[in-house]
Protein backbone atom coordinates (compact mmCIF):
# COMPACT_ATOMS: atom_id res chain seq x y z
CA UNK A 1 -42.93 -13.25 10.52
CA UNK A 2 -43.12 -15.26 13.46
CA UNK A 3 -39.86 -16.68 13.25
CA UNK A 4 -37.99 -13.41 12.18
CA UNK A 5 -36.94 -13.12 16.16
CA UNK A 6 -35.36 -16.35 16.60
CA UNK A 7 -33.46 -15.80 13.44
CA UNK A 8 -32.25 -12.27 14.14
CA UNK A 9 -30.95 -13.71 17.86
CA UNK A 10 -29.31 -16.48 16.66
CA UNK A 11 -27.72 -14.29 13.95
CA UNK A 12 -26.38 -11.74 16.85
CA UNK A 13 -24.95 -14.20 18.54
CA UNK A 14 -22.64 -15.36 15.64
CA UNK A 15 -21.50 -12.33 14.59
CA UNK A 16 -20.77 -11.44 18.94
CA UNK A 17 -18.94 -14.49 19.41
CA UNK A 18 -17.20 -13.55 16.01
CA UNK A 19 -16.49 -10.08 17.06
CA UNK A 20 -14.91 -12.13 20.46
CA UNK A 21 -12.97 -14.44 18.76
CA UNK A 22 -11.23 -11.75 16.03
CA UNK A 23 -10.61 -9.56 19.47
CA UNK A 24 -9.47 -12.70 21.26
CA UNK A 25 -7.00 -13.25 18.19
CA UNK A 26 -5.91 -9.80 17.47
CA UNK A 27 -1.93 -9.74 18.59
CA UNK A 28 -1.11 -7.69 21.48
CA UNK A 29 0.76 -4.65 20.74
CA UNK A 30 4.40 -5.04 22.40
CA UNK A 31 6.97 -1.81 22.89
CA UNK A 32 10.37 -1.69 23.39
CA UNK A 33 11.64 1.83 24.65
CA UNK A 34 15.60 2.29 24.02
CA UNK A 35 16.82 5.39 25.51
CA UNK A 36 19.10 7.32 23.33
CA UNK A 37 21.28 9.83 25.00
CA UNK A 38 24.86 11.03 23.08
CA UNK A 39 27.95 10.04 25.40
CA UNK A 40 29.13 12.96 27.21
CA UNK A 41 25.71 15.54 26.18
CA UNK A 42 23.67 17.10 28.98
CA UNK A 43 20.53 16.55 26.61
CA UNK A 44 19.72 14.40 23.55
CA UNK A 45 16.22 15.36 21.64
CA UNK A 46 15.16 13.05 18.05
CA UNK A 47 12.44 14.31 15.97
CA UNK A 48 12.37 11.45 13.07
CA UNK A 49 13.84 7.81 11.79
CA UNK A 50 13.60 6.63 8.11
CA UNK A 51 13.04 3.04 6.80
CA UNK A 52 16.71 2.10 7.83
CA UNK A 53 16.45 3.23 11.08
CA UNK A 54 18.80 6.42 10.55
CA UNK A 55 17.41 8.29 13.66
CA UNK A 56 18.29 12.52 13.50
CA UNK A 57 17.79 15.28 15.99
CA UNK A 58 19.95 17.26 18.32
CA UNK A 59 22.12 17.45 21.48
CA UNK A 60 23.75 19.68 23.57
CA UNK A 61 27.55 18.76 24.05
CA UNK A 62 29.33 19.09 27.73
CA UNK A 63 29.28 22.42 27.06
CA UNK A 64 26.41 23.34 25.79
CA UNK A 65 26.70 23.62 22.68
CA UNK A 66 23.90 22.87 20.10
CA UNK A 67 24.36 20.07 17.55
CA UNK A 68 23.16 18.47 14.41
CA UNK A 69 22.57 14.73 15.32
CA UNK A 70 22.43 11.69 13.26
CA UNK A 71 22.60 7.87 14.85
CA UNK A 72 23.24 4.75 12.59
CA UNK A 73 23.90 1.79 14.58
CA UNK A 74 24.71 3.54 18.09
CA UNK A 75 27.17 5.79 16.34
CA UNK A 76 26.52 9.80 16.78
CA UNK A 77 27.30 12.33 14.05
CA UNK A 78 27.41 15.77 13.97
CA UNK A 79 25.18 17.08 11.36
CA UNK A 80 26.52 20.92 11.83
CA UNK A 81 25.35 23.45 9.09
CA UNK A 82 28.85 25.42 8.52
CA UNK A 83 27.19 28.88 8.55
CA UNK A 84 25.32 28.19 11.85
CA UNK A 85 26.07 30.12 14.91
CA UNK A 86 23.56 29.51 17.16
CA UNK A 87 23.50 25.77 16.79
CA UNK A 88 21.67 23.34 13.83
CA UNK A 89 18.65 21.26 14.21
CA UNK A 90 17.47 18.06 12.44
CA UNK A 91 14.17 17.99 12.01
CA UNK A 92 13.54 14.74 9.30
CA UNK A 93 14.96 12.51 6.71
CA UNK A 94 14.35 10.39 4.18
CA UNK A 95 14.58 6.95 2.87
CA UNK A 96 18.08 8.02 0.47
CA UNK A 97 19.81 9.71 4.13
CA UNK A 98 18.56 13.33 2.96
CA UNK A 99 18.30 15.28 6.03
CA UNK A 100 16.31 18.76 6.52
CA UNK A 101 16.38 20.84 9.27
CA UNK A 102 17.22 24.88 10.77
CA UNK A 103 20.25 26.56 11.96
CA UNK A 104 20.49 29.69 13.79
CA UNK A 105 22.23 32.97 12.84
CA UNK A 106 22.18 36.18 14.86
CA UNK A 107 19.81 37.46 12.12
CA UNK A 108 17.13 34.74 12.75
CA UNK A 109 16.52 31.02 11.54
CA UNK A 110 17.33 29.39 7.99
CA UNK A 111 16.15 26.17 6.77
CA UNK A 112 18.31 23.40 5.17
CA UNK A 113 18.90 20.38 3.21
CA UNK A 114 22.04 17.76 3.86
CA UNK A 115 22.56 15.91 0.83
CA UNK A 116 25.18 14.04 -0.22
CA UNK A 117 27.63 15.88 2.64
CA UNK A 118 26.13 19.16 0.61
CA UNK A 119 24.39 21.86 2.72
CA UNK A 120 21.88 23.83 0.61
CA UNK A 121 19.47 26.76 2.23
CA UNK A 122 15.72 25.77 1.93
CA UNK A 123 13.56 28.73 2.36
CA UNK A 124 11.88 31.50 0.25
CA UNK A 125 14.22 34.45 -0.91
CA UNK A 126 14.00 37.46 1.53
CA UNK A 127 12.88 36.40 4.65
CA UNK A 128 14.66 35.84 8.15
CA UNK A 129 13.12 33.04 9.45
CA UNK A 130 12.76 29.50 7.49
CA UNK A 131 12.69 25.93 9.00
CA UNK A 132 12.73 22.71 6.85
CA UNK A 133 10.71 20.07 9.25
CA UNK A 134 10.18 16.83 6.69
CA UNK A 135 11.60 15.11 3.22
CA UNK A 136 9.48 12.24 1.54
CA UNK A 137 11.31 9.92 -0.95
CA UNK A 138 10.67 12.27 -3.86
CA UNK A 139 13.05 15.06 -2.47
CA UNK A 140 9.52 17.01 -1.70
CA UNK A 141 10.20 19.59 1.25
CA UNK A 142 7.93 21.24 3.68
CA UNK A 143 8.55 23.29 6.69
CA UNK A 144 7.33 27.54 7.33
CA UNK A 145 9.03 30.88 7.09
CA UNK A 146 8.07 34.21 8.33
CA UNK A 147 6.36 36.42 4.94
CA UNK A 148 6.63 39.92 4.23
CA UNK A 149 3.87 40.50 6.46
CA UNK A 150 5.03 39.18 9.44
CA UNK A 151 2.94 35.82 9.34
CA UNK A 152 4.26 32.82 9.50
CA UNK A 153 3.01 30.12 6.94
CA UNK A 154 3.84 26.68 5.63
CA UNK A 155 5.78 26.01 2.72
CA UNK A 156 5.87 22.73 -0.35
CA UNK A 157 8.90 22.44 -2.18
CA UNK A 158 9.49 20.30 -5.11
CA UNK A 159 12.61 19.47 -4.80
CA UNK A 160 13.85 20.77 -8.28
CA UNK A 161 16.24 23.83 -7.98
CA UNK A 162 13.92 25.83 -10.69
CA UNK A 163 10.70 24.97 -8.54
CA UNK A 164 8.60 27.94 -6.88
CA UNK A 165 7.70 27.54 -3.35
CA UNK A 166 4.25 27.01 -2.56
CA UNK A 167 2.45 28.78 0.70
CA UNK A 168 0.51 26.83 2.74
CA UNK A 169 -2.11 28.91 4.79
CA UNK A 170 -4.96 27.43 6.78
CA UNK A 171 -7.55 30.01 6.30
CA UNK A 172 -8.44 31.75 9.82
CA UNK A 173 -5.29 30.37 11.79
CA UNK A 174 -2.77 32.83 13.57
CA UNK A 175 0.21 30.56 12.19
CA UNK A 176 0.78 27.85 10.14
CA UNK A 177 3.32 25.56 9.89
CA UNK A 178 3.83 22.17 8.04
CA UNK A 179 5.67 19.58 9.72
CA UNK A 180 5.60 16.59 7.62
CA UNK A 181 4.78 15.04 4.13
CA UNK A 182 4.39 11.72 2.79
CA UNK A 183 5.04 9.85 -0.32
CA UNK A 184 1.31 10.35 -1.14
CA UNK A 185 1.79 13.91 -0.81
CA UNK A 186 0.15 14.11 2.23
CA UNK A 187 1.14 17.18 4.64
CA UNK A 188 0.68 17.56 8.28
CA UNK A 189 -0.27 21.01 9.55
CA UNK A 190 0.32 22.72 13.13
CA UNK A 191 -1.73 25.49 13.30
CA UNK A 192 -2.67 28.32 15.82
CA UNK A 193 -6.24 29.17 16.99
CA UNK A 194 -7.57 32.95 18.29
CA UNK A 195 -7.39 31.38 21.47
CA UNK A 196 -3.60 30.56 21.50
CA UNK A 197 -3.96 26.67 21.09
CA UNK A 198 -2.30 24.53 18.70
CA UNK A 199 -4.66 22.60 16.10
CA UNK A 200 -3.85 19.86 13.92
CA UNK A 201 -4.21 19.11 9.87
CA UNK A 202 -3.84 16.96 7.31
CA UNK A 203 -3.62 18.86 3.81
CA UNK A 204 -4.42 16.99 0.57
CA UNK A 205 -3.27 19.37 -1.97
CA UNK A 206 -6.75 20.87 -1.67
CA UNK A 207 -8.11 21.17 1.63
CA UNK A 208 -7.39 20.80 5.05
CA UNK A 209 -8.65 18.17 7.07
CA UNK A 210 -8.81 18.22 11.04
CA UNK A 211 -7.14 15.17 12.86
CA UNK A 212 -6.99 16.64 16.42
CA UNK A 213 -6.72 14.32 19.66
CA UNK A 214 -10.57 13.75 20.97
CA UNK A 215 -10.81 15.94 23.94
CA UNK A 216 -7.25 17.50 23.94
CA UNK A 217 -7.00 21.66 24.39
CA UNK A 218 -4.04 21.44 21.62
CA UNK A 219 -2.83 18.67 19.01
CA UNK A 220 0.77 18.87 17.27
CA UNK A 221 1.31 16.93 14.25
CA UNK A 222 4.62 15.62 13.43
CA UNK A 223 5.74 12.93 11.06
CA UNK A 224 3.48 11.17 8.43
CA UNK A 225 4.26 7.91 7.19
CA UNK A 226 3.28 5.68 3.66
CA UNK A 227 -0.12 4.07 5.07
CA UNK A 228 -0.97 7.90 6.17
CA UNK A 229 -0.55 7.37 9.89
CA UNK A 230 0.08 10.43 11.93
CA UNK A 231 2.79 10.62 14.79
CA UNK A 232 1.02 13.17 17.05
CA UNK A 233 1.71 14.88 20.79
């Protein structure tokens, strides 16, 4: 028993100095910022990039009209819903170029797919407000609408023109919304609190998990990629 002590230090040490020289030997993390403005806009805003670095969004030409955006390369493209009125908005795409998104109508807000230079509305029947906010790489959908009762809630789409759409609700929030999925499945969840904040979720098909920023008043999930990591502001 005596020499337990001795042991245990010299065992502490190793495993510090290993601790040191794994930290010592971990990479730095290096950033490059490129700022992406459209030529001529008076404001450029991107919400998502797939595997091939297709980047979509939105920008406000010299006039100020509201655009569609995708960038390949440098090169801009109007991505402009043809029954849109008060401008389109790309909110994510996937690895195939599928891009989902909202365009405005005097009436309200109506979600969207662009597929294969097809629009298609995304968005249960009846209501006047629908955004599509992310596409994984099985043509899954999610995004929220406004119900019958005046909530709004998050929606999962299969994909499959016969599929139902599936409500997502995060029991006890004032609104839900989902605003990305994954390969996996995975869906991240903005949702309201009783005291006006924003809260963030992961949902697994079953439950929902918190994943809100340690000390922050209000989280906002966006994008979720393959390995399950969580773009977040």
């Amino acid at each position: 028993m005596k020499n337990c002590k001795p042991v245990l230090r010299v065992l502490a040490g190793a495993l510090t100095f290993a601790c040191i020289a794994t930290a010592a030997d971990a990479p730095k993390l290096r950033f490059k910022f490129t700022t992406i403005n459209v030529k001529g806009s008076q404001s450029t805003s991107t919400f998502a990039i797939n595997n091939d670095g297709v980047i979509v969004g939105i920008y406000n030409d010299s006039s100020g009209t509201l655009h569609g955006l995708k960038l390949v390369g440098g090169k801009a493209t109007n991505i402009d819903d043809p029954k849109a009125t008060q401008g389109t908005y790309c909110y994510g795409i996937n690895s195939s170029g599928a891009i989902v998104g909202a365009y405005g109508t005097s009436s309200g807000s109506q979600g969207f797919l662009y597929q294969g230079g097809k629009f298609t509305d995304i968005g249960p029947a009846g209501t006047t407000y629908s955004e599509a906010g992310g596409i994984n790489d099985k043509g899954e959908i999610v995004g929220d609408y406004v119900d019958s009762s005046g909530i709004e809630v998050g929606f999962l789409w299969n994909g499959k023109k016969s599929g139902k759409y599936k409500t997502l609700y995060r029991p006890g929030s004032v609104y839900t919304a989902a605003k990305g999925i994954n390969n996996s499945g995975l869906i991240t969840i903005q949702w309201g609190n009783m005291s006006g904040n924003s809260e963030a979720a992961l949902y697994d098909g079953k439950k929902y998990i918190a994943i809100n920023v340690p000390g922050a008043v209000s989280s906002v999930p966006l994008k979720i990629d393959t390995a399950g990591d969580v773009a977040m502001i």
